[in-house]
N, C-alpha and C. Protein backbone atom coordinates (compact mmCIF):
# COMPACT_ATOMS: atom_id res chain seq x y z
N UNK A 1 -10.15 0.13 17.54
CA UNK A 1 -10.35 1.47 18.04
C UNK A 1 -9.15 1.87 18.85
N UNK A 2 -8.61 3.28 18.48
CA UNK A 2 -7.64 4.10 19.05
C UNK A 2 -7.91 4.67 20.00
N UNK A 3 -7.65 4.57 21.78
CA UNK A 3 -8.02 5.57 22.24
C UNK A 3 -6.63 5.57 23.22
N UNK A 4 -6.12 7.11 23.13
CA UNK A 4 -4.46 7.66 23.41
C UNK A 4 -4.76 8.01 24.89
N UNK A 5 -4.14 7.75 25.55
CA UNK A 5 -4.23 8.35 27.03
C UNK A 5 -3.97 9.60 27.98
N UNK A 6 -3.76 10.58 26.31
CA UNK A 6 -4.13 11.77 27.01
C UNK A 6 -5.50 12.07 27.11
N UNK A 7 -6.37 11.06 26.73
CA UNK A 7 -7.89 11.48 27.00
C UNK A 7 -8.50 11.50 28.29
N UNK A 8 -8.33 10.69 28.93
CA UNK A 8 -8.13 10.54 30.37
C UNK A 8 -7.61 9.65 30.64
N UNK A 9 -8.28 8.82 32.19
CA UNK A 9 -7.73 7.60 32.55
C UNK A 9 -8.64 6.23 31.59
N UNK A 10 -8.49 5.58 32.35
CA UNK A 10 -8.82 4.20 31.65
C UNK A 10 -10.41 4.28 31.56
N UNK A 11 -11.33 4.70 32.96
CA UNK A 11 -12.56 4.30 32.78
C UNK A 11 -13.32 5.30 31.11
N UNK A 12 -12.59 5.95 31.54
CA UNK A 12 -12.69 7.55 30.46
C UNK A 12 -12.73 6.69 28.89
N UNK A 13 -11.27 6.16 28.73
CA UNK A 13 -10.85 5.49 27.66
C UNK A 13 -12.19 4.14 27.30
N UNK A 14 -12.42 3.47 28.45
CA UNK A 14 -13.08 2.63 27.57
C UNK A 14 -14.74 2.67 27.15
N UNK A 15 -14.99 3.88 28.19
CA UNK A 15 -16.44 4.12 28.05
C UNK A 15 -16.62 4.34 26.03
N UNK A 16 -15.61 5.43 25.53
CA UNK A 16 -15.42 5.75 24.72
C UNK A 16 -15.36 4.39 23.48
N UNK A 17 -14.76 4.01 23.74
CA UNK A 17 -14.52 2.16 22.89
C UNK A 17 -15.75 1.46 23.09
N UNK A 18 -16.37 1.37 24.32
CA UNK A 18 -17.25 0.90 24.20
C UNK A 18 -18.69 1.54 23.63
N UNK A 19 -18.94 2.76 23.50
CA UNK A 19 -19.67 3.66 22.15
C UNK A 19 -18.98 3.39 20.90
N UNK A 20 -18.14 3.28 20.44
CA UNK A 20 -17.53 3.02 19.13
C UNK A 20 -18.31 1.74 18.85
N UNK A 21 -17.41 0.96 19.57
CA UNK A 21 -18.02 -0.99 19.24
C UNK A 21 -19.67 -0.90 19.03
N UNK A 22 -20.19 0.00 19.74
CA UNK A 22 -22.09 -0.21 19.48
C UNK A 22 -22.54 0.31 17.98
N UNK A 23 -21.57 1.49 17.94
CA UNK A 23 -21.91 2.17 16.94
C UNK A 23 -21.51 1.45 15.57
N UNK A 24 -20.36 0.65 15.89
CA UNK A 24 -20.19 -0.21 14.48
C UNK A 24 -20.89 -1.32 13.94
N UNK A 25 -21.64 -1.80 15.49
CA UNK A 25 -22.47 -3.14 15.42
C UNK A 25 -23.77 -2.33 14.69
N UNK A 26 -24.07 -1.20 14.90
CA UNK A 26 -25.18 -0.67 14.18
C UNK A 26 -25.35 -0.29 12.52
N UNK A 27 -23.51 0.38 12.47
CA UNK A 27 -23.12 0.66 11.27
C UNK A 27 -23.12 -0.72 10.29
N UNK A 28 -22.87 -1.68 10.70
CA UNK A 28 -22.61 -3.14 9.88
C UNK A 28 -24.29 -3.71 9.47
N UNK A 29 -25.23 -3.16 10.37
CA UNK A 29 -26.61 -3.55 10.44
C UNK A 29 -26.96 -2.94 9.14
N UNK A 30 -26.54 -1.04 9.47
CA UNK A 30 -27.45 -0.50 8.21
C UNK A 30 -26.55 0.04 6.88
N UNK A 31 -25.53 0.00 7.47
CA UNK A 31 -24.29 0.20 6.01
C UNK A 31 -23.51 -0.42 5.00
N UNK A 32 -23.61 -0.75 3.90
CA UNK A 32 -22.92 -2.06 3.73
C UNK A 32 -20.95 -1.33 4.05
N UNK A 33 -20.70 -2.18 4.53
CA UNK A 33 -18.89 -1.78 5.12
C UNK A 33 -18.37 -3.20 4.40
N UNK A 34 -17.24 -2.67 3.21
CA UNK A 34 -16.84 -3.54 3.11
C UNK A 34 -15.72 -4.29 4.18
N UNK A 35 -15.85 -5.61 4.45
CA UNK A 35 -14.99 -5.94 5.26
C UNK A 35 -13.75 -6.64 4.93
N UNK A 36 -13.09 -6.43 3.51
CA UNK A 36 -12.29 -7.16 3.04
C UNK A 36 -11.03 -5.96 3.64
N UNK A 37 -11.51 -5.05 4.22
CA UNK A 37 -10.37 -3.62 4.65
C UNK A 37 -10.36 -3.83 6.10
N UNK A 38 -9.33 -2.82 6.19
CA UNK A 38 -8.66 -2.75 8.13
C UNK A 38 -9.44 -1.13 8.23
N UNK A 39 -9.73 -0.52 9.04
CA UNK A 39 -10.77 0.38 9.35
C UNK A 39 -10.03 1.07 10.84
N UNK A 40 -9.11 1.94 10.56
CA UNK A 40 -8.47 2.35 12.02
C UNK A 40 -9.55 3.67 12.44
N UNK A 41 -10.10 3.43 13.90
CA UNK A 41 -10.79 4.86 14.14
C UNK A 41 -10.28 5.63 15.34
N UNK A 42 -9.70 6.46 15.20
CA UNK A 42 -8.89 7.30 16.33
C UNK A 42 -9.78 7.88 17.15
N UNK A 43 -9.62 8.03 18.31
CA UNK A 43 -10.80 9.49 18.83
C UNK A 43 -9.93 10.16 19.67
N UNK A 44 -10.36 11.21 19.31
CA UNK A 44 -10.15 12.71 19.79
C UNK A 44 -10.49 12.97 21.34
N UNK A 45 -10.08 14.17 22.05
CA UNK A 45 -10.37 14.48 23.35
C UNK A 45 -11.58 14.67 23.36
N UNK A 46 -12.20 15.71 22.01
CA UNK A 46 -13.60 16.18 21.85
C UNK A 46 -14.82 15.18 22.22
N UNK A 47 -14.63 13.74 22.09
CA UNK A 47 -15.77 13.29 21.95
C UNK A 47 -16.34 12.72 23.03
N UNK A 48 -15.44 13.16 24.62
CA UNK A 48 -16.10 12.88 25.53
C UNK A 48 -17.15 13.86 25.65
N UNK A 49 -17.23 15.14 25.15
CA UNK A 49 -18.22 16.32 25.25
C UNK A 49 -19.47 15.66 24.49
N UNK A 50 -19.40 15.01 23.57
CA UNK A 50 -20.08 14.90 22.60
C UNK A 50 -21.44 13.81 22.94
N UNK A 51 -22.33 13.57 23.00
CA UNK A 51 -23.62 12.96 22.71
C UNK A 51 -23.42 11.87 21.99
N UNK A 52 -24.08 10.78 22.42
CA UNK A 52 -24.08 9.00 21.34
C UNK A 52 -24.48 9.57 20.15
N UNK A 53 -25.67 10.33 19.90
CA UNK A 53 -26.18 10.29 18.55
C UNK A 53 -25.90 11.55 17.46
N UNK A 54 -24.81 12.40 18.44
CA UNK A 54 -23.44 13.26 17.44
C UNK A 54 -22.28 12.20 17.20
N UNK A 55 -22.01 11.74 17.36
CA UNK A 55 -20.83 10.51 17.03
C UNK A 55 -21.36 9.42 16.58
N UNK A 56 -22.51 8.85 16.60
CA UNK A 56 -23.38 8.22 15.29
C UNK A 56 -23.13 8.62 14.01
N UNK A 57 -23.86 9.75 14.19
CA UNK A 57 -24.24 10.56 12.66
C UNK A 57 -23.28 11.06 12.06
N UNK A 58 -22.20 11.31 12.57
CA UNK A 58 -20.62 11.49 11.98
C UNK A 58 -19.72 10.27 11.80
N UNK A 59 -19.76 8.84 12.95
CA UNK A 59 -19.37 8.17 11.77
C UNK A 59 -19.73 7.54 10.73
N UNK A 60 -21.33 7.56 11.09
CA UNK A 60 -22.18 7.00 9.89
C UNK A 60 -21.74 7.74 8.35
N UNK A 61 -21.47 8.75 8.27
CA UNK A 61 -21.22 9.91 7.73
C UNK A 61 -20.07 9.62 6.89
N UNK A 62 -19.05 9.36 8.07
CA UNK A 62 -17.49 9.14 7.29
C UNK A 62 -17.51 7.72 6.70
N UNK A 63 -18.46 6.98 7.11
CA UNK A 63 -18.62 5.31 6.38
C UNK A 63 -19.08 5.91 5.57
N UNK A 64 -19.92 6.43 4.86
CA UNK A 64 -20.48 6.00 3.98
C UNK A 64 -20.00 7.23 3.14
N UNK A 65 -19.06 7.75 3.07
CA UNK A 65 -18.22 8.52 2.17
C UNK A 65 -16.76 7.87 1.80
N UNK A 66 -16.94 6.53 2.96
CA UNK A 66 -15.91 5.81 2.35
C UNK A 66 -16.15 4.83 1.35
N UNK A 67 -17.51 4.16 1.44
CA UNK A 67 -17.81 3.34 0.69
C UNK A 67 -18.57 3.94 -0.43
């Protein structure tokens, strides 16, 4: 996980990483992801505005339009 430091400071930055990491431990539960790939996920300024279960359902979304 990408997170650039114009998002904020650090606590900012990892709260954010640390929603990603849950969300992938969930994504691996109910998606099949292949893992033979590297998987870069950037985030945006936007997604401190954003809700756990709007950034769920969108990357659930982009997984499974990848696979």
């Amino acid at each position: 996980f990408v997170t650039k430091k114009k998002i904020g400071n650090a606590v900012k930055r990892n709260k954010i990483k640390r929603r990603l990491r849950n969300i992938m431990i969930d994504a691996t539960k109910k998606i099949s992801i292949k893992f033979n790939y590297s998987y870069l996920v950037i985030a945006k300024p936007t997604i401190l505005n954003n809700e756990y279960k709007e950034i769920k359902e969108t990357l659930f979304q982009e997984f499974k339009k990848i696979n």
